[in-house]
C-alpha atoms as a PDB file:
ATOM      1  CA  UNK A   1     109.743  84.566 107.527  1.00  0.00           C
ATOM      2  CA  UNK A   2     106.350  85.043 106.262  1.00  0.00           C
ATOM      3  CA  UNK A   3     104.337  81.803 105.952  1.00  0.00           C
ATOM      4  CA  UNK A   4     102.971  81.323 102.313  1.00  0.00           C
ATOM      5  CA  UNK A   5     104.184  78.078 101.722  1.00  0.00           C
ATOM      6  CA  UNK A   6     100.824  76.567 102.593  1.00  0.00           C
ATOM      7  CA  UNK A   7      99.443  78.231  99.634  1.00  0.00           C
ATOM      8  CA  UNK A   8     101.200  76.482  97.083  1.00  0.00           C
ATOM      9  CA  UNK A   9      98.672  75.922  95.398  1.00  0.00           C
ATOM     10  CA  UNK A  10      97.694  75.650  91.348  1.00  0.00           C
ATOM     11  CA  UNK A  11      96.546  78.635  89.999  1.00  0.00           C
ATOM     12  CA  UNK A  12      92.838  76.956  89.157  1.00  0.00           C
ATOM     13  CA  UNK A  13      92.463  77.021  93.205  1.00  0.00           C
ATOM     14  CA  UNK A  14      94.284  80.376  93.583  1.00  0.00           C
ATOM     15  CA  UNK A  15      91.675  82.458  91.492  1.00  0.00           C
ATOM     16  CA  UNK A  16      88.860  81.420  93.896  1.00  0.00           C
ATOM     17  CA  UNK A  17      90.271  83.037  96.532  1.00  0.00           C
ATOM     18  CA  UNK A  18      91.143  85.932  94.236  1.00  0.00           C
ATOM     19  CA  UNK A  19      87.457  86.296  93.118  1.00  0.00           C
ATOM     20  CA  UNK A  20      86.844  86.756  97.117  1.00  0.00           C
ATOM     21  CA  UNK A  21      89.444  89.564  97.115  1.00  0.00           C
ATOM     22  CA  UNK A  22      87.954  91.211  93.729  1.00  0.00           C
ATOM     23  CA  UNK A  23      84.994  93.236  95.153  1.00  0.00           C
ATOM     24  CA  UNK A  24      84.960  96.691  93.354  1.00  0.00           C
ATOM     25  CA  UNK A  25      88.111  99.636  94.467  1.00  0.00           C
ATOM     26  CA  UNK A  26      88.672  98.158  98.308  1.00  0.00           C
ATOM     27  CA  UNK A  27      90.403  95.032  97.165  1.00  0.00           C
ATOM     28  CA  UNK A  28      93.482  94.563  99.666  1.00  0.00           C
ATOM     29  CA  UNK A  29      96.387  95.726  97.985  1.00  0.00           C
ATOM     30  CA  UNK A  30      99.060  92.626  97.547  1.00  0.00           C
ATOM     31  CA  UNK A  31      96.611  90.468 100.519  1.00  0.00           C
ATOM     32  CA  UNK A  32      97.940  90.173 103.866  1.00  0.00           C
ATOM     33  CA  UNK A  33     100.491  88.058 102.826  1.00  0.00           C
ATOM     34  CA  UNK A  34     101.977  90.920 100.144  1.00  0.00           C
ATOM     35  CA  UNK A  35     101.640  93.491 102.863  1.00  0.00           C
ATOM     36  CA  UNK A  36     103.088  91.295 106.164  1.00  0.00           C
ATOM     37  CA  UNK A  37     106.117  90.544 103.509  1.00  0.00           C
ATOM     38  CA  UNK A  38     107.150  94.164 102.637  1.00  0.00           C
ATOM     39  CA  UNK A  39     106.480  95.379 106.073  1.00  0.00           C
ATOM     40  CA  UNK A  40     108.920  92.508 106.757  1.00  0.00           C
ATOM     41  CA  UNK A  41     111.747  93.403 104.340  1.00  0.00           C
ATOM     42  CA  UNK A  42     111.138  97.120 105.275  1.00  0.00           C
ATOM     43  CA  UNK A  43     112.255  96.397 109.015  1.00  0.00           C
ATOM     44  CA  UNK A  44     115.652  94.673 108.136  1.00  0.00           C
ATOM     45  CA  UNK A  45     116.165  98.135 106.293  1.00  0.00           C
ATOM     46  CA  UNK A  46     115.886 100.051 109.746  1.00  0.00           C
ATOM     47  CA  UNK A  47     118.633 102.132 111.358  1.00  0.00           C
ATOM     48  CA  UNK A  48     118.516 101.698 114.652  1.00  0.00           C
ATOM     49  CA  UNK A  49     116.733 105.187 116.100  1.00  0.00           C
ATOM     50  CA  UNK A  50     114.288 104.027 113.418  1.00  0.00           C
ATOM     51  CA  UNK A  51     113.873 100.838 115.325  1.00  0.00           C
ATOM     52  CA  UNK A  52     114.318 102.218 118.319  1.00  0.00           C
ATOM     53  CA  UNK A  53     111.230 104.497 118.089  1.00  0.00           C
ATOM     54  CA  UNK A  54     109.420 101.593 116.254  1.00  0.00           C
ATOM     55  CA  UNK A  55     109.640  99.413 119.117  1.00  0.00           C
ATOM     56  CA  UNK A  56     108.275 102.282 121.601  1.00  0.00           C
ATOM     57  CA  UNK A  57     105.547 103.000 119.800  1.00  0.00           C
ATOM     58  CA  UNK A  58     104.247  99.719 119.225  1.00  0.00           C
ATOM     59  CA  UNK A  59     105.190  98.938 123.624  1.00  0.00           C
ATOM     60  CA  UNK A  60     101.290 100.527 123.291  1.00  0.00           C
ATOM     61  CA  UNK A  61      99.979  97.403 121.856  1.00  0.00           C
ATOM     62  CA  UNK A  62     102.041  94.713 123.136  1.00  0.00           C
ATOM     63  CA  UNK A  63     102.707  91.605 120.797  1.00  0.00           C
ATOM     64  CA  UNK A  64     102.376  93.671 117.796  1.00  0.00           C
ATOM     65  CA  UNK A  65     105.436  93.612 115.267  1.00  0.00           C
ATOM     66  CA  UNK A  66     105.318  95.864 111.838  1.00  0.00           C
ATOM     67  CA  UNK A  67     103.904  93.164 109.936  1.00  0.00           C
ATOM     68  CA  UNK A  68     100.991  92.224 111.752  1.00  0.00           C
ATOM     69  CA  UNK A  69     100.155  96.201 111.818  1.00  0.00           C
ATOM     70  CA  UNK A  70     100.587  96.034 108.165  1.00  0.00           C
ATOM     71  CA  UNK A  71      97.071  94.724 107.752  1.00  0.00           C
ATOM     72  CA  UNK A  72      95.115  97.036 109.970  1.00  0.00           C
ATOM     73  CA  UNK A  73      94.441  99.443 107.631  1.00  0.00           C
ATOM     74  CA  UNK A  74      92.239  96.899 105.588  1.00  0.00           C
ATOM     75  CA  UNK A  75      90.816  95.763 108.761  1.00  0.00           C
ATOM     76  CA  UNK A  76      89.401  99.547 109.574  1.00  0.00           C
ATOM     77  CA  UNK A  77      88.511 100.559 106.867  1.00  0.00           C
ATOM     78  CA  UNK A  78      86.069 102.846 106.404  1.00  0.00           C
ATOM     79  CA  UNK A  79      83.324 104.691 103.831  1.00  0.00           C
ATOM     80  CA  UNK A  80      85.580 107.752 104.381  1.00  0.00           C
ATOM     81  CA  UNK A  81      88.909 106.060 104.651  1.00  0.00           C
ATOM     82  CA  UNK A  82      88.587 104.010 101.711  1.00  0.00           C
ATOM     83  CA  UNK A  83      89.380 105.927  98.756  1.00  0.00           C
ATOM     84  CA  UNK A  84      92.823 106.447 100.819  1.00  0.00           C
ATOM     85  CA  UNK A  85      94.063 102.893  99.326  1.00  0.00           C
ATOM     86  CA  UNK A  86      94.133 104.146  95.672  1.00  0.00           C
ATOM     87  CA  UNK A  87      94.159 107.001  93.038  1.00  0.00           C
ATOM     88  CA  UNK A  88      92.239 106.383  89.891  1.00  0.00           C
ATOM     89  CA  UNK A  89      94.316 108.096  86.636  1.00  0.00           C
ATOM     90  CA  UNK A  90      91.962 108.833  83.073  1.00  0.00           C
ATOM     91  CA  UNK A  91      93.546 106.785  80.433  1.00  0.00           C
ATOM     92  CA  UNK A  92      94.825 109.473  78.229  1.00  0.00           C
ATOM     93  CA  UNK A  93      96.673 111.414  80.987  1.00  0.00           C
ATOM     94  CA  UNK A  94      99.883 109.988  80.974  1.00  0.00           C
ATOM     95  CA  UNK A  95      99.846 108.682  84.111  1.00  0.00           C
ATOM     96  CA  UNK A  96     100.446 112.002  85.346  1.00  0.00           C
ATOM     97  CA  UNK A  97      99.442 113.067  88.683  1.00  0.00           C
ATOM     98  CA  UNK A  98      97.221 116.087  89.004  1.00  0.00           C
ATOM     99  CA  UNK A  99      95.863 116.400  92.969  1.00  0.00           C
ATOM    100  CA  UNK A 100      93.033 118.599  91.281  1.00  0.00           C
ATOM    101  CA  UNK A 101      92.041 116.021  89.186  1.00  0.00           C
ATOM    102  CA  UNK A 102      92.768 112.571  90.425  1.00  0.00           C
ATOM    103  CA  UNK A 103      92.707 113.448  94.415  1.00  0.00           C
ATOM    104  CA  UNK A 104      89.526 115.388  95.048  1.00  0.00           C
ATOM    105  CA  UNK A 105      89.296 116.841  98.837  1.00  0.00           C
ATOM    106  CA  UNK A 106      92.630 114.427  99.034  1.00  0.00           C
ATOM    107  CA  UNK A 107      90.789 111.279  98.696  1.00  0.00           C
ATOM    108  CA  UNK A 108      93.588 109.275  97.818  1.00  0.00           C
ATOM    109  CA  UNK A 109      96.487 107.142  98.343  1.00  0.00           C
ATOM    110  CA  UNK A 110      98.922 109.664  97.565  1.00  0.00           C
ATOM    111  CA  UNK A 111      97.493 112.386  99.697  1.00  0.00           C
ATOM    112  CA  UNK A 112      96.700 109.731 102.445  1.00  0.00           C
ATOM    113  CA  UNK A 113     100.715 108.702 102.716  1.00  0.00           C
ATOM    114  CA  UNK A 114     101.186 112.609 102.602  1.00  0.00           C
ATOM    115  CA  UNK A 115      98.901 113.265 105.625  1.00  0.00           C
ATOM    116  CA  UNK A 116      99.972 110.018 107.460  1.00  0.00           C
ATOM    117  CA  UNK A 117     103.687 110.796 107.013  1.00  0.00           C
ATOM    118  CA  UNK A 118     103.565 114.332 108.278  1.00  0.00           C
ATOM    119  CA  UNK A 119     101.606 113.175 111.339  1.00  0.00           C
ATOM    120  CA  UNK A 120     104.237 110.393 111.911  1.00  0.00           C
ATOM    121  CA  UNK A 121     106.764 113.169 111.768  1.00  0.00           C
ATOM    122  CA  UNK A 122     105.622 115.042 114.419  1.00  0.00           C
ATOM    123  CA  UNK A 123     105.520 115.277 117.730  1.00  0.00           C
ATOM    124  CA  UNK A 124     101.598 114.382 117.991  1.00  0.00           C
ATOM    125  CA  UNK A 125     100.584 112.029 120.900  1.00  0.00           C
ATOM    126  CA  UNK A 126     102.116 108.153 120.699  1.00  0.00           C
ATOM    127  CA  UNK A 127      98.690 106.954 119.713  1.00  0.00           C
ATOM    128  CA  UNK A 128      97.561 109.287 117.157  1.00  0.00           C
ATOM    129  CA  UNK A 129     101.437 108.847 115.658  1.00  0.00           C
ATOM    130  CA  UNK A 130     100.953 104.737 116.402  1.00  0.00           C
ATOM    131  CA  UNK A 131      97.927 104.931 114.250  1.00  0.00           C
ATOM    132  CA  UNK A 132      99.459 107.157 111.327  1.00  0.00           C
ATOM    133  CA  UNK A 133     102.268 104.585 111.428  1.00  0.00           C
ATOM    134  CA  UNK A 134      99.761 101.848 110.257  1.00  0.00           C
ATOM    135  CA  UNK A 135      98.425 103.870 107.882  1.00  0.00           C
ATOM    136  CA  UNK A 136     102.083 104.735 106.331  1.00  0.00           C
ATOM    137  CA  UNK A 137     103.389 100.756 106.764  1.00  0.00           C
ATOM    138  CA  UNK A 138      99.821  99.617 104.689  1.00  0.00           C
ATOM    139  CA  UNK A 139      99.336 102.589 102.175  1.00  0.00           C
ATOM    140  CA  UNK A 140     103.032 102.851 100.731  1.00  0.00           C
ATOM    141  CA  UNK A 141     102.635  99.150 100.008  1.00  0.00           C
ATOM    142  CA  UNK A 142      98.990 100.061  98.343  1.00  0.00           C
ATOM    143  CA  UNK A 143     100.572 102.486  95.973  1.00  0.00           C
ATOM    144  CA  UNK A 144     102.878 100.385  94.473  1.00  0.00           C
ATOM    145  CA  UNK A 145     100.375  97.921  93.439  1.00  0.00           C
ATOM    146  CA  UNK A 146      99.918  99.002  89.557  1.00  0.00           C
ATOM    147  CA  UNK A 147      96.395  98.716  89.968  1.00  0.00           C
ATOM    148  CA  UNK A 148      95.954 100.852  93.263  1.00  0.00           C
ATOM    149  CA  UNK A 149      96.921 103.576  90.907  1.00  0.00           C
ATOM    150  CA  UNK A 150      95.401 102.416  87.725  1.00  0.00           C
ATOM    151  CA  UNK A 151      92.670 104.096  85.484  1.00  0.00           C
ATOM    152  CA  UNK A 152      89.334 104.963  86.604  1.00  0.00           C
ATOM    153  CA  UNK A 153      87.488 103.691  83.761  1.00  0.00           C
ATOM    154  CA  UNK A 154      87.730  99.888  84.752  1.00  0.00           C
ATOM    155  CA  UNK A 155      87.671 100.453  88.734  1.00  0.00           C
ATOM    156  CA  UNK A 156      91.567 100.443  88.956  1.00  0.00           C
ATOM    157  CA  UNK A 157      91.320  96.724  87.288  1.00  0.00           C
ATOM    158  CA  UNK A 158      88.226  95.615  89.613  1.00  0.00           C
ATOM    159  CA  UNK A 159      85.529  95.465  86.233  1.00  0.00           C
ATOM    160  CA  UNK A 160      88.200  93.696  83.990  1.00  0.00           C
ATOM    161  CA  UNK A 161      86.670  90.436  84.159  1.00  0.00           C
ATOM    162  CA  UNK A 162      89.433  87.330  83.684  1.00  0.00           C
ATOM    163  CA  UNK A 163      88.819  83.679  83.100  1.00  0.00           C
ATOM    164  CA  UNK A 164      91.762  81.139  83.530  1.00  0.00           C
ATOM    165  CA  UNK A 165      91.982  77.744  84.305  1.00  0.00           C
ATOM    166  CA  UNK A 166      88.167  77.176  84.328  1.00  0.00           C
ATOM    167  CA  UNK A 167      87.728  80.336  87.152  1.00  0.00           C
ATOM    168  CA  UNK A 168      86.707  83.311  86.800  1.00  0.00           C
ATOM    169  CA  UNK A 169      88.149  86.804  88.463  1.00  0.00           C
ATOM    170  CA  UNK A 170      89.573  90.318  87.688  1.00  0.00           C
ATOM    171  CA  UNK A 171      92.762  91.760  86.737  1.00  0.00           C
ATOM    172  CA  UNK A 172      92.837  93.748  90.333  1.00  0.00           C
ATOM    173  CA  UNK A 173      92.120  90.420  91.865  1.00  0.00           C
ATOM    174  CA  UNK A 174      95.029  88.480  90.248  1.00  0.00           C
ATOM    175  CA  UNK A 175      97.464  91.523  91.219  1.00  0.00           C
ATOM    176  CA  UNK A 176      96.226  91.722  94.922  1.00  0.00           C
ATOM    177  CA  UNK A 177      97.175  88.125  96.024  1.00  0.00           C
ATOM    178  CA  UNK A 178      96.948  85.598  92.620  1.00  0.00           C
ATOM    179  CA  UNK A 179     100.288  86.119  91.290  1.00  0.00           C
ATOM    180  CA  UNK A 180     101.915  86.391  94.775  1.00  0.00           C
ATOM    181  CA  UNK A 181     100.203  82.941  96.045  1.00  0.00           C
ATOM    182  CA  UNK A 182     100.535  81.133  92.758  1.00  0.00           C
ATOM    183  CA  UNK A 183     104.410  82.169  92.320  1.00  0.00           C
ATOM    184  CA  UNK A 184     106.641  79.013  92.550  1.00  0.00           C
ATOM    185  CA  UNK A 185     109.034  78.462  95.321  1.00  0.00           C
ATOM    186  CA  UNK A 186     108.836  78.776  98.918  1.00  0.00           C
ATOM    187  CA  UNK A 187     107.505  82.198 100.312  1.00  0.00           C
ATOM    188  CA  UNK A 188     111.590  82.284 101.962  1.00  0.00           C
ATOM    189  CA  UNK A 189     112.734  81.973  98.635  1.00  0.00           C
ATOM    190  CA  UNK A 190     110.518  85.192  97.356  1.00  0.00           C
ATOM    191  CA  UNK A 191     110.966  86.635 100.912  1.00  0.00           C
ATOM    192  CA  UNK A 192     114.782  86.182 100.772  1.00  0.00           C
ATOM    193  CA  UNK A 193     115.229  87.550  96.912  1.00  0.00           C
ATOM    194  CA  UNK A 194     113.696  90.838  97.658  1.00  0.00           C
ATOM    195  CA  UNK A 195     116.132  91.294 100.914  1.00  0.00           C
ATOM    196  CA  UNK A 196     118.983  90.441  99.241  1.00  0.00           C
ATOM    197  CA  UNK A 197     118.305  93.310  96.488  1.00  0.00           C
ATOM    198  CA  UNK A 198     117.094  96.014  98.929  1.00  0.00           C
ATOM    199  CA  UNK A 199     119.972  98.982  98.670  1.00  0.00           C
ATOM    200  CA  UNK A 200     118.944 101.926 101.210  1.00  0.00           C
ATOM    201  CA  UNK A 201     119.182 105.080  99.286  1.00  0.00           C
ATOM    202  CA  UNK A 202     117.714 108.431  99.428  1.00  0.00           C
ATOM    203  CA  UNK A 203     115.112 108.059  97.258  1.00  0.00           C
ATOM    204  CA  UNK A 204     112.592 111.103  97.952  1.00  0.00           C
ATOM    205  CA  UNK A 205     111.157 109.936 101.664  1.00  0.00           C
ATOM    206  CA  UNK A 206     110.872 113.427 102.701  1.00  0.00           C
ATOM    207  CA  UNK A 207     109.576 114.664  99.249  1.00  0.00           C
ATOM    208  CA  UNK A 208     105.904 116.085  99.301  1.00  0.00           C
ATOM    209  CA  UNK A 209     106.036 114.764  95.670  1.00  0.00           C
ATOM    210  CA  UNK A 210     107.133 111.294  96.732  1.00  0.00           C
ATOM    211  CA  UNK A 211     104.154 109.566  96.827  1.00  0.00           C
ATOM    212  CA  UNK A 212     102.679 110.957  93.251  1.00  0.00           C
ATOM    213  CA  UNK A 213     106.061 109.694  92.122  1.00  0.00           C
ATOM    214  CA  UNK A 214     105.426 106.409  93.089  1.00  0.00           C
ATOM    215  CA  UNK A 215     101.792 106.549  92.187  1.00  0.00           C
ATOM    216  CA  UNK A 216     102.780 107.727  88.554  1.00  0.00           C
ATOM    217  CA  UNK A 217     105.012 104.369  88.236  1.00  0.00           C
ATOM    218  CA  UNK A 218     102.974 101.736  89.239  1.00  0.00           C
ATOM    219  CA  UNK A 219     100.370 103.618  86.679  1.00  0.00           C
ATOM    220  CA  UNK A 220     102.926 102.997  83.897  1.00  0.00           C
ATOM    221  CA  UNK A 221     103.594  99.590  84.738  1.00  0.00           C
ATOM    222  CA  UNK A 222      99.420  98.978  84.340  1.00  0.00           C
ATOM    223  CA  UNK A 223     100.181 100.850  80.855  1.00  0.00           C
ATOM    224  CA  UNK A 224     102.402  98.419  79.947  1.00  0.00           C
ATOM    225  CA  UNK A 225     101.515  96.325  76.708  1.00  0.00           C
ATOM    226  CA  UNK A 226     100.617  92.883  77.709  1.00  0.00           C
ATOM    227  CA  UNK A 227      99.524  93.826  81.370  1.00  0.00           C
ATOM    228  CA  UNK A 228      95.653  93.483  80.253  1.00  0.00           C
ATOM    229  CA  UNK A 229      95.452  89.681  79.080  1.00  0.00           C
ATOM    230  CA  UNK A 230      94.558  89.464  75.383  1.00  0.00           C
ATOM    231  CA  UNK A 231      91.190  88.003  75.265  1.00  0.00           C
ATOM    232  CA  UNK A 232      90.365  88.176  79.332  1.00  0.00           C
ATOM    233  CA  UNK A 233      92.657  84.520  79.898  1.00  0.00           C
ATOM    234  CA  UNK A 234      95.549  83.842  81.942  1.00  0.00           C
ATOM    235  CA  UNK A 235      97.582  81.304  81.822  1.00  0.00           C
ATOM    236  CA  UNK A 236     100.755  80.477  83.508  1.00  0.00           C
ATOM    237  CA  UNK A 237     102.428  82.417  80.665  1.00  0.00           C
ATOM    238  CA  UNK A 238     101.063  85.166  81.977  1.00  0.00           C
ATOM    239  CA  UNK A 239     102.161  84.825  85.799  1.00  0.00           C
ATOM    240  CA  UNK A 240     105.818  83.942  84.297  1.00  0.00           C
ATOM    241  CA  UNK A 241     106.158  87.487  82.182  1.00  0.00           C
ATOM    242  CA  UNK A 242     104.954  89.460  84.905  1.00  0.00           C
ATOM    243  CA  UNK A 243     107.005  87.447  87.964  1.00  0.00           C
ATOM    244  CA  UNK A 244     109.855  90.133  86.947  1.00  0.00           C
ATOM    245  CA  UNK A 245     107.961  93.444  87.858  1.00  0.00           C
ATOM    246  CA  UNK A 246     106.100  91.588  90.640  1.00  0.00           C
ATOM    247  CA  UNK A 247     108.960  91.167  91.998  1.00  0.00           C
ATOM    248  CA  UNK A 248     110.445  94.613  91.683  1.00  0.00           C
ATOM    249  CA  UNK A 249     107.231  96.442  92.897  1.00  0.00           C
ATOM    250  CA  UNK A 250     107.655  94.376  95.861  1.00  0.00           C
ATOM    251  CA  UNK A 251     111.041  94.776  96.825  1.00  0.00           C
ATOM    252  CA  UNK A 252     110.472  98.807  96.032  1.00  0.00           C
ATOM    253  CA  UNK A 253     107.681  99.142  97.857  1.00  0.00           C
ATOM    254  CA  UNK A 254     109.644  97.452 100.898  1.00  0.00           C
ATOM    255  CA  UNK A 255     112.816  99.276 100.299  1.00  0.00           C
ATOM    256  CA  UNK A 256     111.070 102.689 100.017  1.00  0.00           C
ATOM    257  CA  UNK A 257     108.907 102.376 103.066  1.00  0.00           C
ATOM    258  CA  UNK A 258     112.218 101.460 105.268  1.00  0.00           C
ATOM    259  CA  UNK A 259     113.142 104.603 103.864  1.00  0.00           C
ATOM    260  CA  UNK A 260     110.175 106.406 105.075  1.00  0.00           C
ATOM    261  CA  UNK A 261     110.556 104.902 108.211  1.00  0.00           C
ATOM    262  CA  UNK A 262     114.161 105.528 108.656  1.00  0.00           C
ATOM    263  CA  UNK A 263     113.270 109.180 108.125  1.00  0.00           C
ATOM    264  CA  UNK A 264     110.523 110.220 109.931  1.00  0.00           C
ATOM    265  CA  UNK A 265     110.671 107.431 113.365  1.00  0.00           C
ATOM    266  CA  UNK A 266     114.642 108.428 112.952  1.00  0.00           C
ATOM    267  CA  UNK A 267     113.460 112.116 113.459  1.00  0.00           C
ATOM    268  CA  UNK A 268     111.486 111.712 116.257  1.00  0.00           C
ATOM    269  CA  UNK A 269     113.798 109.641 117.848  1.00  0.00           C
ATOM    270  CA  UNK A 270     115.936 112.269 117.505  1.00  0.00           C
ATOM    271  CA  UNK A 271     113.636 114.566 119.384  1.00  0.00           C
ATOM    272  CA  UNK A 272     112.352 112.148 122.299  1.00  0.00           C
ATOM    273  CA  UNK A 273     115.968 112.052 122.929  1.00  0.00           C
ATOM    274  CA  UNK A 274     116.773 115.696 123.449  1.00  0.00           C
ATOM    275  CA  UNK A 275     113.460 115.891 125.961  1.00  0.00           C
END
C-alpha cells in the first residue's frame, strides 16, 4: 500500500508543495508518490520468471523493492540525463513523433525507455541491467504524464503559471503531484481502483515504436480542450474533470510497464536458466 493518506490535505496547502516541484523541464513526473504507486501496481502484474529475475537483480541492493527504485532516477539525475524524463512536441505537429525533430542525439524520454529496455534485455552485467531497470520502472511512468510529453513552447507546462486557492504554481506542477495528493479518498482506495482495472495484454512492450506511441497519447491528452485552465485558476472543478484521465494514465502507465517487465526480465530469465 503506498502511504498518501497523510497528505490529505486541501488543495490551498497542496499547491505549495507543487510550486516546490515546478522548477523548469526536471519536475518529477507524478512525485514519488505517483511513481512508488505504479511501480506498485506494475509488480502485482508480474509473471513469475518476471519476478523471479526481479528479485535477483535487486539481491544486489538488499532492502530495495520496485517502488523504492522507482524514484532513483530523479534522485541521479543528471545535466546529461535529464532531458531523458521528457520529449517536448511543437504545437502544430499533431502530436506526432518525429525522433529527428523532437529527440535530437536521442535526448528524450522515448529514446531513453528505448535504450534502457534493450539494455534490460540483454545479457549485460547484473549491475549495468539493475541500473537500466530503474531507468525503465521511472521513465515509462514519466511518459505517461501528459506534460512529460507536452509542447515545447511552455516548457512541457513548467511556464504556464496557475493561481488557485490564493497559491500560485504551474500546470506541470499540478500534474506532477497536485492532483494526485489533493484527490479524495484514501491513497488504498486510488491504489486499489487502478489494480482492480489492470488487464495484462500485449500491448506493444517489445515494439521499437512503443514508447513514441505512448509519448504521442499523453501529448493528446495535454491537447485536450479544457486541460489549460481558462484564465490560469483552478478550482476543485478542475481536479474533478480531470480525476477520470488521471486515473487512466495511471493505471496505463502501471499496466504497460508490468508489461515491459514481463517481457524483457521474463526473457532473461529465460536465458539465466538455460546457463
Amino acid at each position: 500500500m503506498i502511504a498518501l493518506l497523510r497528505f490529505r490535505q486541501p488543495i490551498a496547502v497542496l499547491f505549495v508543495a507543487a510550486a516546490l516541484f515546478g522548477q523548469a523541464k526536471s519536475a518529477q513526473a507524478w512525485g514519488a508518490d505517483g511513481h512508488r504507486l505504479i511501480a506498485s501496481v506494475a509488480e502485482q502484474g508480474l509473471n513469475p520468471a518476471a519476478r523471479a529475475e526481479l528479485t535477483r537483480l535487486l539481491a544486489l541492493e538488499p532492502g530495495s523493492t520496485l517502488a523504492s527504485i522507482s524514484t532513483w532516477a530523479d534522485e541521479h539525475r543528471s545535466p546529461q540525463t535529464a532531458p531523458w524524463h521528457y520529449v517536448n512536441f511543437p504545437r502544430d505537429a499533431a502530436c506526432v513523433y518525429e525522433p529527428q525533430r523532437d529527440c535530437e542525439g536521442g535526448a528524450c524520454v522515448v529514446a531513453a525507455i528505448q535504450r534502457q529496455t534493450a539494455l534490460l534485455r540483454n545479457s549485460a552485467d547484473d549491475p549495468s541491467r539493475l541500473k537500466a531497470l530503474k531507468y525503465v520502472v521511472h521513465l515509462v511512468a514519466d511518459v505517461h504524464q501528459p506534460l512529460h510529453a507536452g509542447f515545447g513552447d511552455d516548457r512541457g507546462g513548467n511556464s504556464y503559471q496557475l493561481h488557485g486557492f490564493g497559491r500560485g504554481s504551474n500546470l506541470h506542477a499540478l500534474w506532477d503531484s497536485g492532483l494526485i495528493l489533493n484527490r479524495p479518498g484514501a491513497a488504498a482506495a486510488l491504489e486499489a481502483q487502478i489494480s482492480e482495472a489492470i488487464t495484462l495484454k500485449v500491448d506493444l512492450p517489445s515494439s521499437p515504436n512503443a514508447a513514441a506511441h505512448w509519448a504521442s497519447e499523453s501529448c493528446r491528452i495535454a491537447s485536450m480542450p479544457g486541460f489549460y485552465p481558462a484564465g490560469h485558476k483552478v478550482d476543485q472543478s478542475y481536479a474533478d474533470a480531470h480525476d477520470q484521465p488521471l486515473r487512466a494514465q495511471l493505471r496505463v502507465a502501471a499496466q504497460r510497464l508490468a508489461e515491459v517487465l514481463n517481457d524483457s526480465l521474463g526473457k532473461q530469465a529465460e536465458v539465466q536458466a538455460a546457463l
